[in-house]
PDB file of N, CA and C in Angstrom:
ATOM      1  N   UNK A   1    -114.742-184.876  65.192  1.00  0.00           N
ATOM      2  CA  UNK A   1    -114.712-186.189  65.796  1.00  0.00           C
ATOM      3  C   UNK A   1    -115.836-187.023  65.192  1.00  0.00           C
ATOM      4  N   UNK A   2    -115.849-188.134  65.360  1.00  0.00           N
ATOM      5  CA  UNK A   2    -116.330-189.263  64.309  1.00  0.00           C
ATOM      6  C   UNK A   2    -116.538-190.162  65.376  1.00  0.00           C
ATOM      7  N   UNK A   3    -117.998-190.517  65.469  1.00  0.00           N
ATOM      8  CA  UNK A   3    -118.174-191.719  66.236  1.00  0.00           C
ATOM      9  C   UNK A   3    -118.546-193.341  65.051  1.00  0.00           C
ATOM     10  N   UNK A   4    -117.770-194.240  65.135  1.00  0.00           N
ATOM     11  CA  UNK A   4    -118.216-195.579  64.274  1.00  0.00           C
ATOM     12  C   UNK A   4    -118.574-196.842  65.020  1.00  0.00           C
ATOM     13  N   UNK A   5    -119.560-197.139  64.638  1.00  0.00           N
ATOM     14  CA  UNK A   5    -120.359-198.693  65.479  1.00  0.00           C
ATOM     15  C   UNK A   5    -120.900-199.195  64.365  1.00  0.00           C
ATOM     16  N   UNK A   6    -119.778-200.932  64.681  1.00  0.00           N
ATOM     17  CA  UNK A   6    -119.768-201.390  64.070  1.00  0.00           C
ATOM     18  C   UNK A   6    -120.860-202.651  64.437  1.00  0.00           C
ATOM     19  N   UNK A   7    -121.743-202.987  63.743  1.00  0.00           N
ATOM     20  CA  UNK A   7    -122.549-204.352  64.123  1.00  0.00           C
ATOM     21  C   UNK A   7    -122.224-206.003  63.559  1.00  0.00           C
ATOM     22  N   UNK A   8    -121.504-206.310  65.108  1.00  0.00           N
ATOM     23  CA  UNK A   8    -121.359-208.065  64.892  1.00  0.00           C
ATOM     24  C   UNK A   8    -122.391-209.068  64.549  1.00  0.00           C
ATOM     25  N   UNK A   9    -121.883-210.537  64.572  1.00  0.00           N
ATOM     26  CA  UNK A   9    -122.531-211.366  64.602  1.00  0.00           C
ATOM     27  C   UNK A   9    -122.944-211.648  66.170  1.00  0.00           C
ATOM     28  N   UNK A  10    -123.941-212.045  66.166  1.00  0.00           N
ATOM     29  CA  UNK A  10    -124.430-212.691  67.759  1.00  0.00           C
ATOM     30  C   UNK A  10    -125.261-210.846  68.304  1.00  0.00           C
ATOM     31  N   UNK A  11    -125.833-210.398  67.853  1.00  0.00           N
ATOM     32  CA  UNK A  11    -125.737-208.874  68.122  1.00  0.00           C
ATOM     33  C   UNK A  11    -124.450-208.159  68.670  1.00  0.00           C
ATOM     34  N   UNK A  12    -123.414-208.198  68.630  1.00  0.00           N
ATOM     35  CA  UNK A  12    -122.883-207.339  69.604  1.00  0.00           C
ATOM     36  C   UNK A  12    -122.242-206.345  68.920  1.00  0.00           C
ATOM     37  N   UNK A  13    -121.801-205.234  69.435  1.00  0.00           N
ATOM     38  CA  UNK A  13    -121.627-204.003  68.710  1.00  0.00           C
ATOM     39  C   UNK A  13    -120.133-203.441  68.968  1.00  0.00           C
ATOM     40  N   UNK A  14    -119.420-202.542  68.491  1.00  0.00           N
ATOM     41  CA  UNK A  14    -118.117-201.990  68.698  1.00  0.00           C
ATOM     42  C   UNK A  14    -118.247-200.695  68.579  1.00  0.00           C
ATOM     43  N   UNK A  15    -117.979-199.748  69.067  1.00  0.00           N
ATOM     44  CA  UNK A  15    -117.517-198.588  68.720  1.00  0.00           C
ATOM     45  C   UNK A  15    -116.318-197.761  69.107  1.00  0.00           C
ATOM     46  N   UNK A  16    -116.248-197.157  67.962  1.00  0.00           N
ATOM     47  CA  UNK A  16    -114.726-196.589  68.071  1.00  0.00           C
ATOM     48  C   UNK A  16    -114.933-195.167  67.404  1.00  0.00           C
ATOM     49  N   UNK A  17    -113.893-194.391  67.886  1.00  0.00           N
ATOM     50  CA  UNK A  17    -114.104-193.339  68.246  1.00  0.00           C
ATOM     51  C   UNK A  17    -112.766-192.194  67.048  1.00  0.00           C
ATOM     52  N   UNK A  18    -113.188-191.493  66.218  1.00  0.00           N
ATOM     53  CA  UNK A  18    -111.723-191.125  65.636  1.00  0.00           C
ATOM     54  C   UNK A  18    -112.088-189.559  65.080  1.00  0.00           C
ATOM     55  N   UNK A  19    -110.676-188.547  65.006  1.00  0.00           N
ATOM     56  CA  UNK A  19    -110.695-187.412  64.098  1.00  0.00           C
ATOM     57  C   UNK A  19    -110.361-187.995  62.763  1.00  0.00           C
ATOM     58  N   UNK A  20    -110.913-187.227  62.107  1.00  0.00           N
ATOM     59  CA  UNK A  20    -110.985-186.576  60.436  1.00  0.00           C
ATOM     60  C   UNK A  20    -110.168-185.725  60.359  1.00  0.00           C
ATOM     61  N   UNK A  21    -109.253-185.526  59.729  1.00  0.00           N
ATOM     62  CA  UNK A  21    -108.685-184.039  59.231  1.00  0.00           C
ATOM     63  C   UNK A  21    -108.381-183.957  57.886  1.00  0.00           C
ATOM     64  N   UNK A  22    -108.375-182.946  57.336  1.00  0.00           N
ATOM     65  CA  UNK A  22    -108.692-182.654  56.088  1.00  0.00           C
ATOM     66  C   UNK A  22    -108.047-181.484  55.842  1.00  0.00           C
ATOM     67  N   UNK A  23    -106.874-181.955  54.821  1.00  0.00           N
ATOM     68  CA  UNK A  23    -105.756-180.644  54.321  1.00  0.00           C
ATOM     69  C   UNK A  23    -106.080-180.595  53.072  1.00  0.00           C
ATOM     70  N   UNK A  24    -105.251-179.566  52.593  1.00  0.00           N
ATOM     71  CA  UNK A  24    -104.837-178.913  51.259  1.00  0.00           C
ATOM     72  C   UNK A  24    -103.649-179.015  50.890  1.00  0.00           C
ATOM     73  N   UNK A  25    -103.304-179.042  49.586  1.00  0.00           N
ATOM     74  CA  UNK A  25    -102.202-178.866  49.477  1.00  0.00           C
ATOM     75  C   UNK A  25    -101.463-177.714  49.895  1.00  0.00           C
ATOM     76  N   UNK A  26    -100.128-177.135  50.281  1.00  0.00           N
ATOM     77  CA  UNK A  26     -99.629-176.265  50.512  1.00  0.00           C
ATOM     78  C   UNK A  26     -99.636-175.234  49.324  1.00  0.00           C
ATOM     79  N   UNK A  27     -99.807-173.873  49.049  1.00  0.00           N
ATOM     80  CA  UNK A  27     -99.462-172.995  48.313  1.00  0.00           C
ATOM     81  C   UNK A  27     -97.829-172.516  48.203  1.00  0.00           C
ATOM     82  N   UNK A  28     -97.490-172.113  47.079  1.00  0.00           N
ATOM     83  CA  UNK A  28     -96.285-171.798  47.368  1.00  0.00           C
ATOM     84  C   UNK A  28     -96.198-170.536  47.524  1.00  0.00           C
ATOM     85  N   UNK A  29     -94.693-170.452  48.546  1.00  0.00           N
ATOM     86  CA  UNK A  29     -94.889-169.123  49.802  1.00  0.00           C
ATOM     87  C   UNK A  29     -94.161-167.896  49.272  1.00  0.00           C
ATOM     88  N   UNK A  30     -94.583-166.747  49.322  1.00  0.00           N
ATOM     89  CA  UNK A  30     -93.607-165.612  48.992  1.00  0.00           C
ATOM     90  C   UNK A  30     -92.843-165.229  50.044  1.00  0.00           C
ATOM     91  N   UNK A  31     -91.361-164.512  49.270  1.00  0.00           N
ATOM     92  CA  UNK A  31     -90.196-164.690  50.220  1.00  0.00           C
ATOM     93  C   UNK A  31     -90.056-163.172  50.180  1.00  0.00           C
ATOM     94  N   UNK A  32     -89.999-162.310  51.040  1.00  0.00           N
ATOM     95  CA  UNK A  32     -89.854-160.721  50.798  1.00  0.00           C
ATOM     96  C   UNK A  32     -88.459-160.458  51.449  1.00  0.00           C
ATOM     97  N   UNK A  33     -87.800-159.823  50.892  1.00  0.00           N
ATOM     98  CA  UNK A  33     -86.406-158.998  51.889  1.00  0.00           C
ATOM     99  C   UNK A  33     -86.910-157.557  51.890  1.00  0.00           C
ATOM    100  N   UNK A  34     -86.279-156.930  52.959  1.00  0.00           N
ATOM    101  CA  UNK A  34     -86.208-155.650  53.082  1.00  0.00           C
ATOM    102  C   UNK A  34     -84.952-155.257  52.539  1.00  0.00           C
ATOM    103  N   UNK A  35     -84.166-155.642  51.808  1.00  0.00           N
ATOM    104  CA  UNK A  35     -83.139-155.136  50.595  1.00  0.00           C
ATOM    105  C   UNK A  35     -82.441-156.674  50.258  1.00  0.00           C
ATOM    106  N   UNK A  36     -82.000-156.415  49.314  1.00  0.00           N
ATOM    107  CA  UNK A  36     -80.832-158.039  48.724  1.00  0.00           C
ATOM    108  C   UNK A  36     -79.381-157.404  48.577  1.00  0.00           C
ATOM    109  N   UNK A  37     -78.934-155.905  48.849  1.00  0.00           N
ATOM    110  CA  UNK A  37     -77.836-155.831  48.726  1.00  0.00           C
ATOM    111  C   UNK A  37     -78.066-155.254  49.988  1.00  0.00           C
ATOM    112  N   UNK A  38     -76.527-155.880  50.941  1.00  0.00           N
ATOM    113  CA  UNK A  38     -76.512-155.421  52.026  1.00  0.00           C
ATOM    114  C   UNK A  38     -74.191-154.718  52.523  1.00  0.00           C
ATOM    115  N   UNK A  39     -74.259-154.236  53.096  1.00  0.00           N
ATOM    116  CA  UNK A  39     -72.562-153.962  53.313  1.00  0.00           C
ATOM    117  C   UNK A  39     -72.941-154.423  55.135  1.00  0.00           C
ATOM    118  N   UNK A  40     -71.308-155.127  55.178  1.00  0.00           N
ATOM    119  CA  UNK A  40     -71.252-156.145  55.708  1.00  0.00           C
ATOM    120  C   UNK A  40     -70.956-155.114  57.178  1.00  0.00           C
ATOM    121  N   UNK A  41     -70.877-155.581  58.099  1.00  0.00           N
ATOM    122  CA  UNK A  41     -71.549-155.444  59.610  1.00  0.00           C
ATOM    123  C   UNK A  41     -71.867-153.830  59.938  1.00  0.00           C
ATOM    124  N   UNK A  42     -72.471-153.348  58.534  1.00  0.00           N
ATOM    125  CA  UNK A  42     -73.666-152.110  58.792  1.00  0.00           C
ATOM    126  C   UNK A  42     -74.725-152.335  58.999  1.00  0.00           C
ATOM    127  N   UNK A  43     -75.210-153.193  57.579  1.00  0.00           N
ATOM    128  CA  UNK A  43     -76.944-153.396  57.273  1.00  0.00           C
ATOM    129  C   UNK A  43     -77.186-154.592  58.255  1.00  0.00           C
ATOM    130  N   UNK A  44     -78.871-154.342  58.019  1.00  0.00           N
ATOM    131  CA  UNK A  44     -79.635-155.434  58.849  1.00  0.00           C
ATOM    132  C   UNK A  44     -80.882-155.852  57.441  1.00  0.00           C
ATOM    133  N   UNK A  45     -80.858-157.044  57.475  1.00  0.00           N
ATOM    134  CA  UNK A  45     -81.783-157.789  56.827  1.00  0.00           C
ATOM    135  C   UNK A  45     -82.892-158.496  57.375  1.00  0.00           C
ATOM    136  N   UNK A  46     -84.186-157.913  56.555  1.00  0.00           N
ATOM    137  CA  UNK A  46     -85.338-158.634  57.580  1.00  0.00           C
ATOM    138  C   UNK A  46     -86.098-159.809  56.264  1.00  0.00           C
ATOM    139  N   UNK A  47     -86.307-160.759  56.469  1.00  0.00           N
ATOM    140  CA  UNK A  47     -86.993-161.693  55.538  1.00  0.00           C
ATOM    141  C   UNK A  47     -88.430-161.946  55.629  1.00  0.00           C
ATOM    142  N   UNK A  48     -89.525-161.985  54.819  1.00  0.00           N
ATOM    143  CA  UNK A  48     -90.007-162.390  55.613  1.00  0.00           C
ATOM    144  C   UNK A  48     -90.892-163.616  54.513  1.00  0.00           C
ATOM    145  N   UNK A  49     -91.525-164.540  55.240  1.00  0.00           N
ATOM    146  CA  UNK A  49     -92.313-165.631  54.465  1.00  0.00           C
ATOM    147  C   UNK A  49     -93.707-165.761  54.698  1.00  0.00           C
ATOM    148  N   UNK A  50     -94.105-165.473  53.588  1.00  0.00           N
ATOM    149  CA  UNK A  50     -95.666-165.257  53.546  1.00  0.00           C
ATOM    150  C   UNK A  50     -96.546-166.414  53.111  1.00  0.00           C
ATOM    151  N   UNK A  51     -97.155-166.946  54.261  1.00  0.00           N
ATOM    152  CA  UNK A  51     -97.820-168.720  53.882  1.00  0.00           C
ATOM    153  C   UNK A  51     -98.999-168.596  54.968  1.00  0.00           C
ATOM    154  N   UNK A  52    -100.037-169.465  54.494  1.00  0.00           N
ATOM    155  CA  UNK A  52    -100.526-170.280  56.056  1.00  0.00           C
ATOM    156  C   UNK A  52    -100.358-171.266  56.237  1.00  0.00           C
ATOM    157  N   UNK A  53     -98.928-171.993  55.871  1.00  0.00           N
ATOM    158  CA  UNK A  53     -98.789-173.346  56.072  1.00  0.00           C
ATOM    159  C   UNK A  53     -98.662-173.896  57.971  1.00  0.00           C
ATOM    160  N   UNK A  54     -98.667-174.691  58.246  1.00  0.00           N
ATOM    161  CA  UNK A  54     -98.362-174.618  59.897  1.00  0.00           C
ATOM    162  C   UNK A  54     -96.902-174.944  59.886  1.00  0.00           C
ATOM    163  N   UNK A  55     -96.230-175.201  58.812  1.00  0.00           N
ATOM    164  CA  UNK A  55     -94.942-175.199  59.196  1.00  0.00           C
ATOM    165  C   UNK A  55     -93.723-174.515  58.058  1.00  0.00           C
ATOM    166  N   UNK A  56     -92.250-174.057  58.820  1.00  0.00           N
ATOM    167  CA  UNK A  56     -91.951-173.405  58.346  1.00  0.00           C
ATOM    168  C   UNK A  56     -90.042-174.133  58.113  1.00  0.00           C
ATOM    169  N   UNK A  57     -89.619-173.613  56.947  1.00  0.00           N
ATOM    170  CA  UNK A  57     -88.088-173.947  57.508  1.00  0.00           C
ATOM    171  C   UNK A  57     -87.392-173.021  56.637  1.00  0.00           C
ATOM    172  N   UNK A  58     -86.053-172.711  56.627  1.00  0.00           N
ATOM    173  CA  UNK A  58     -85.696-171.841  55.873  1.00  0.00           C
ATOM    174  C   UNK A  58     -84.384-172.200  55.154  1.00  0.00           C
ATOM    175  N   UNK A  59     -83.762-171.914  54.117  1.00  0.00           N
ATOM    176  CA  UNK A  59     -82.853-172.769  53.272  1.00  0.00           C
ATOM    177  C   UNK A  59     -81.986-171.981  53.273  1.00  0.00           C
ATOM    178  N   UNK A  60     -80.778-171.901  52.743  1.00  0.00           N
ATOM    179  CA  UNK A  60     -79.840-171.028  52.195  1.00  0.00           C
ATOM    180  C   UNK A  60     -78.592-172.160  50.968  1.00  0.00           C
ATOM    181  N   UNK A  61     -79.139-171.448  49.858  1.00  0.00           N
ATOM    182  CA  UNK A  61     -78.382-172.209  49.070  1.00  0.00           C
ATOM    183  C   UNK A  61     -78.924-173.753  48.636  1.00  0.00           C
ATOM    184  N   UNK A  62     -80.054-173.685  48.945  1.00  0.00           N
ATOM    185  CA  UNK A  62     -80.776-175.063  48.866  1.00  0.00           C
ATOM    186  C   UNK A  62     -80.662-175.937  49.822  1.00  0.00           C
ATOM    187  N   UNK A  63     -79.849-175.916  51.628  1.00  0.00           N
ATOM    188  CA  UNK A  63     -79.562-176.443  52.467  1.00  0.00           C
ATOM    189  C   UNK A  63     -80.351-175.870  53.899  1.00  0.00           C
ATOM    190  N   UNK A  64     -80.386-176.768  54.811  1.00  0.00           N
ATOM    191  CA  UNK A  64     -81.212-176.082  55.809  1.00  0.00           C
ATOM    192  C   UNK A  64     -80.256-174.899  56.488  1.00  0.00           C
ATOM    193  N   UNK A  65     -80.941-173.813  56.812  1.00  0.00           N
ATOM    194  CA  UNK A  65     -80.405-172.679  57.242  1.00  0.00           C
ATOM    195  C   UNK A  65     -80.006-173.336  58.715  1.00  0.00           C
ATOM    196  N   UNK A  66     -78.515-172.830  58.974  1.00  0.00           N
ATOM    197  CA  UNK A  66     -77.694-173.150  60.444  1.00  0.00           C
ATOM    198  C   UNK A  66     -78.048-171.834  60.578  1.00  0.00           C
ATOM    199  N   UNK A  67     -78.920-171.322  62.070  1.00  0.00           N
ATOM    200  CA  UNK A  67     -78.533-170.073  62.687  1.00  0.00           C
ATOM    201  C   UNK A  67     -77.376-169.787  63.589  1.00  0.00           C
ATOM    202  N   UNK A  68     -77.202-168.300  63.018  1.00  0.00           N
ATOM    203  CA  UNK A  68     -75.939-167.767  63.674  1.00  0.00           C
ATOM    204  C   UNK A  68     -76.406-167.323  64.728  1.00  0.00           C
ATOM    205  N   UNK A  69     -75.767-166.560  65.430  1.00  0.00           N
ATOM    206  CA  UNK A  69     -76.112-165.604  67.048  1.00  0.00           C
ATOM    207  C   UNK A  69     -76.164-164.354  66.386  1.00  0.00           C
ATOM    208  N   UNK A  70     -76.170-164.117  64.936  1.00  0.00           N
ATOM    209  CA  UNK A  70     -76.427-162.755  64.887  1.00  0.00           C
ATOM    210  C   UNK A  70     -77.872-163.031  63.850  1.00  0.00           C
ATOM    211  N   UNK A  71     -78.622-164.446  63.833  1.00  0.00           N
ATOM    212  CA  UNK A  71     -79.675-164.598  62.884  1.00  0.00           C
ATOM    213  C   UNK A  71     -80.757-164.714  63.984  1.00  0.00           C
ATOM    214  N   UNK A  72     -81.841-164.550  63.292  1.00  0.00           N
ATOM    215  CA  UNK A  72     -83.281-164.691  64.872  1.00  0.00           C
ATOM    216  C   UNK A  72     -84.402-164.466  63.868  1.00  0.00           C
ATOM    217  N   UNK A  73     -85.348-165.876  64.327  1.00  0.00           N
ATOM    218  CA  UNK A  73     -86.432-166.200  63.772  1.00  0.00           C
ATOM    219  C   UNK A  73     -87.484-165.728  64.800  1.00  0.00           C
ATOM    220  N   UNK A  74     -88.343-164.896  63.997  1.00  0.00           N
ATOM    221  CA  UNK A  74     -89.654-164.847  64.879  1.00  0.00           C
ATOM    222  C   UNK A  74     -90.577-166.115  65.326  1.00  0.00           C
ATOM    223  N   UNK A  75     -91.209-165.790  66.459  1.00  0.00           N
ATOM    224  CA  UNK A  75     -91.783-167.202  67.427  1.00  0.00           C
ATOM    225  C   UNK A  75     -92.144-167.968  66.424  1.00  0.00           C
ATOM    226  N   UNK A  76     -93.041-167.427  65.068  1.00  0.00           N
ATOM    227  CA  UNK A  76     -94.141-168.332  64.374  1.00  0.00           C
ATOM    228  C   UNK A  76     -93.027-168.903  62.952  1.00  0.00           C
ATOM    229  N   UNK A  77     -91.829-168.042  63.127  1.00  0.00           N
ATOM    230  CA  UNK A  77     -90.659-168.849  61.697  1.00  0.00           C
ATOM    231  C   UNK A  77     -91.030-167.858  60.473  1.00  0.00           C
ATOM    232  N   UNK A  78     -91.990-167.049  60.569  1.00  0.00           N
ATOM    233  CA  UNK A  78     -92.303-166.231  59.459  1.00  0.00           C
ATOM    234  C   UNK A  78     -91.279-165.118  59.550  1.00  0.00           C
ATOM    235  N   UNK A  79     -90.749-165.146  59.850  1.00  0.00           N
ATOM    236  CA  UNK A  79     -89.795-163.452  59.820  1.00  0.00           C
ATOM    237  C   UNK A  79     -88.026-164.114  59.984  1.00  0.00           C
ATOM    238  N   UNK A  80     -87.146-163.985  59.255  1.00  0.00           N
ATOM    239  CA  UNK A  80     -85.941-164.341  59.147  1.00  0.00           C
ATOM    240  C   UNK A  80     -85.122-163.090  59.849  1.00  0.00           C
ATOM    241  N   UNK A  81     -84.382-162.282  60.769  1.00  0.00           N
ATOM    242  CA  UNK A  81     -83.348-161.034  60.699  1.00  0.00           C
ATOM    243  C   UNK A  81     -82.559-161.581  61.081  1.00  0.00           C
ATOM    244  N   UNK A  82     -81.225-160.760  59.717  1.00  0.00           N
ATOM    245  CA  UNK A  82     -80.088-161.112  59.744  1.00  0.00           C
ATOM    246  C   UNK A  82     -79.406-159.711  60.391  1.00  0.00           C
ATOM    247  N   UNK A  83     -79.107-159.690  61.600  1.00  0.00           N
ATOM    248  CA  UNK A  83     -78.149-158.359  61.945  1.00  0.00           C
ATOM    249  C   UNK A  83     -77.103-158.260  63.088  1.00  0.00           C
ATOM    250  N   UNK A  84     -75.259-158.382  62.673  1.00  0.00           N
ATOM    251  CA  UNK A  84     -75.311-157.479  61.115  1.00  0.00           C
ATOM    252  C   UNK A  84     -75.104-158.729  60.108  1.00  0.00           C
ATOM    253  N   UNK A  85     -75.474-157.935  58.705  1.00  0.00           N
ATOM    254  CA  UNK A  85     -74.900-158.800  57.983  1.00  0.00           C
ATOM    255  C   UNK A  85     -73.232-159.012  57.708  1.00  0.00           C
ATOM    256  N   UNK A  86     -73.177-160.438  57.728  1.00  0.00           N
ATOM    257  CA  UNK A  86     -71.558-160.709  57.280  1.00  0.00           C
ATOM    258  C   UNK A  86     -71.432-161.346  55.938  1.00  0.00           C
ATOM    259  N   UNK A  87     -70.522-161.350  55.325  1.00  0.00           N
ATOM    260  CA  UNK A  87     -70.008-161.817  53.801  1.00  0.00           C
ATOM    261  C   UNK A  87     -70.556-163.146  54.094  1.00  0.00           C
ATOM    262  N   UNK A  88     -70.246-164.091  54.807  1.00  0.00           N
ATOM    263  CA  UNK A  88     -70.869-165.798  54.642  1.00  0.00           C
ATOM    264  C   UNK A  88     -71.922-165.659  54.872  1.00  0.00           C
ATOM    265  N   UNK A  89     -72.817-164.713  54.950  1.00  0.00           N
ATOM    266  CA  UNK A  89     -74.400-164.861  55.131  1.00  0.00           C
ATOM    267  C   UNK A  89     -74.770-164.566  53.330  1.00  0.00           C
ATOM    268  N   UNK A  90     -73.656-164.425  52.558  1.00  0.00           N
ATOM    269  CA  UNK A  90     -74.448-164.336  51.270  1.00  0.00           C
ATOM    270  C   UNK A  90     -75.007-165.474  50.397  1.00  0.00           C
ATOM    271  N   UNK A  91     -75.850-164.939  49.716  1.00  0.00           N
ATOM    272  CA  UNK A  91     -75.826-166.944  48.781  1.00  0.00           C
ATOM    273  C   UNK A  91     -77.675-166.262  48.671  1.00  0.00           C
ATOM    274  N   UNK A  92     -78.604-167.647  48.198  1.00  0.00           N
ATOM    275  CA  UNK A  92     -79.815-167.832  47.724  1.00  0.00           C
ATOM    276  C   UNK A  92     -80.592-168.329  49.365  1.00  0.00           C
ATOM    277  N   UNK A  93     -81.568-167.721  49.399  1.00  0.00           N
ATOM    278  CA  UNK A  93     -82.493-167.723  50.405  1.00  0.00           C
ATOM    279  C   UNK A  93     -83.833-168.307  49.999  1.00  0.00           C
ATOM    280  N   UNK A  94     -84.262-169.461  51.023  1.00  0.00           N
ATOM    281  CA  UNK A  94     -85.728-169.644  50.213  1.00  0.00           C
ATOM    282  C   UNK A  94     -86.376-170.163  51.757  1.00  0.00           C
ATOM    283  N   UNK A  95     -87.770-169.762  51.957  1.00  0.00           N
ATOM    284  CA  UNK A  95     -88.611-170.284  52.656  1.00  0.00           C
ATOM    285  C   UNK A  95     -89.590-171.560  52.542  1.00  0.00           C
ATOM    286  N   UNK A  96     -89.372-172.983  52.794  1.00  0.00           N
ATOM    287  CA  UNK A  96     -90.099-174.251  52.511  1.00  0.00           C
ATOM    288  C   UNK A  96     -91.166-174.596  53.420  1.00  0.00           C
ATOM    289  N   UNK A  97     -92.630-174.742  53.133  1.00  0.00           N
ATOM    290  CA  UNK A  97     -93.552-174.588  53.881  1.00  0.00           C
ATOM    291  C   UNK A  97     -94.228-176.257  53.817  1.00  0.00           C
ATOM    292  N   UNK A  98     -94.980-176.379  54.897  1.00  0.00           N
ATOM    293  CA  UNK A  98     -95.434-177.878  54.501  1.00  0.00           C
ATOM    294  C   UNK A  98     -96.710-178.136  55.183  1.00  0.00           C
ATOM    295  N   UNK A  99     -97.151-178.830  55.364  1.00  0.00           N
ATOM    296  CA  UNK A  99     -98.418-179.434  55.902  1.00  0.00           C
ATOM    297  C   UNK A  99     -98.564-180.978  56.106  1.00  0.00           C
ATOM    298  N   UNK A 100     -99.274-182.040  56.753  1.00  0.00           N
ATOM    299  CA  UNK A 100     -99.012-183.526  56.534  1.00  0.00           C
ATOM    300  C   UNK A 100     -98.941-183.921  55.210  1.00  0.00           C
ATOM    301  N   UNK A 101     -99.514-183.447  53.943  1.00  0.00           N
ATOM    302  CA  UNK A 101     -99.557-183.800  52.607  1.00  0.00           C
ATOM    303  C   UNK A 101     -98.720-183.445  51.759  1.00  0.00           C
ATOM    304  N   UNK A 102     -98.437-182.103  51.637  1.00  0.00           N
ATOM    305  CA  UNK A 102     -97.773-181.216  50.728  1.00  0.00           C
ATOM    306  C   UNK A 102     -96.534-180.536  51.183  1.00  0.00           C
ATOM    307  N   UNK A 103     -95.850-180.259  50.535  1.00  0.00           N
ATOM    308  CA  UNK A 103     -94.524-179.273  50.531  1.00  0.00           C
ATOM    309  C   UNK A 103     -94.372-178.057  49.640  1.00  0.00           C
ATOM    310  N   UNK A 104     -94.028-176.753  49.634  1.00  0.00           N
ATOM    311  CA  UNK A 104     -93.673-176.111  48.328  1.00  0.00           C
ATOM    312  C   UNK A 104     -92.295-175.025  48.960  1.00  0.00           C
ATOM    313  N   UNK A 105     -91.452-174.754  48.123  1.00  0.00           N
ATOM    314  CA  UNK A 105     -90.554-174.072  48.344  1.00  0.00           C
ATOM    315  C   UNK A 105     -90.697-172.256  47.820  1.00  0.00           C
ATOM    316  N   UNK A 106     -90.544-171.447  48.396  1.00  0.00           N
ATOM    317  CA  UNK A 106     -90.421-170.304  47.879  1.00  0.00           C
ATOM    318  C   UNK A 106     -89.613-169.671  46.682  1.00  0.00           C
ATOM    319  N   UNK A 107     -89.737-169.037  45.571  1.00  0.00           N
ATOM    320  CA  UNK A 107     -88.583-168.902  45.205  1.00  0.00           C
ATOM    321  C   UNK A 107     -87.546-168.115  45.728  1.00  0.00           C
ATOM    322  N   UNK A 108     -85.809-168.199  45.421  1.00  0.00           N
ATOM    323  CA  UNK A 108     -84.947-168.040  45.899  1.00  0.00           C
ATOM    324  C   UNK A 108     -84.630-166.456  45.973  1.00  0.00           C
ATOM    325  N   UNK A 109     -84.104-165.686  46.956  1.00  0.00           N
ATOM    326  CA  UNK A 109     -83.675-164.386  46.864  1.00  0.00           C
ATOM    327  C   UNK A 109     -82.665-164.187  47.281  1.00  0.00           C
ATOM    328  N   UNK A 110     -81.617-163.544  45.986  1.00  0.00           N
ATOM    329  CA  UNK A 110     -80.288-163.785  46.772  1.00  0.00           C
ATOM    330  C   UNK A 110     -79.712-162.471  47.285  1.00  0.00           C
ATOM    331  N   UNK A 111     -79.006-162.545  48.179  1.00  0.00           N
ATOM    332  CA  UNK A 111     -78.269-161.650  49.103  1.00  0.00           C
ATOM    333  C   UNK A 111     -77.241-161.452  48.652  1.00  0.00           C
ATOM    334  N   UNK A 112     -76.801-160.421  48.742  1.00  0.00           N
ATOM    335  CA  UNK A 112     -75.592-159.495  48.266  1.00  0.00           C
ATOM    336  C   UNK A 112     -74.715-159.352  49.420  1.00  0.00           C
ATOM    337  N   UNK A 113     -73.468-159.223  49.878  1.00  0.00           N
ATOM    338  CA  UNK A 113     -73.362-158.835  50.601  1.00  0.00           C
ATOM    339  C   UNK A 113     -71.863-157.907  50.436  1.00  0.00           C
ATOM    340  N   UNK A 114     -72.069-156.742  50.386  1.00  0.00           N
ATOM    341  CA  UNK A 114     -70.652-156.212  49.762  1.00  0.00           C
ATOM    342  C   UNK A 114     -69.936-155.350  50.989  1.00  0.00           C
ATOM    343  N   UNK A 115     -68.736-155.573  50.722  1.00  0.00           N
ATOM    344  CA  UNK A 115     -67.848-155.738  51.909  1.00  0.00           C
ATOM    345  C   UNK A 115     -66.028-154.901  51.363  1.00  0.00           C
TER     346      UNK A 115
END
């Protein structure tokens, strides 16, 4: 917190009152699977995204990931499980991290899903 007083004409004074915050750019995030080939409503897929960004989103195919009722994000968005896997859950996976300044995307890991 930041206190500023400002000095008028005639003496009189102002002050105002403000935070500072001070980012970084985002790093770009690693994307881990616990396998990329999976057979379809056996396996379970766990993702996970490794950042300290404060925010998280997850892509598929370069589009924002729609969750299914069989997909579930951990509280903090770092952990993706897919279980079970189905054939339309296949395609390119990426984790996009951000901060007020910066953005970076993970690179892509694609899923197999053989059926």
């Amino acid at each position: 917190m930041y206190t500023v007083v400002v000095y008028l004409q005639n003496f009189k004074k102002e002050i105002g009152f403000g935070r500072l915050n001070v980012y970084q750019p985002v790093r770009v995030p690693t994307l881990l699977a616990s396998n990329t080939t999976a057979t379809e409503n056996k396996d379970a897929v766990v993702m996970t995204c490794y950042t300290n960004a404060p925010s998280i989103e997850w892509l598929l195919d370069a589009e924002s990931l729609w969750l299914r009722e069989r997909m579930k994000l951990s509280q903090d968005k770092r952990t993706l499980t897919i279980d079970p896997v189905r054939r339309e859950d296949a395609g390119f996976y990426q984790c996009e991290v951000s901060n007020p300044i910066s953005s970076a995307d993970s690179v892509a890991i694609e899923l197999r899903v053989k059926y």
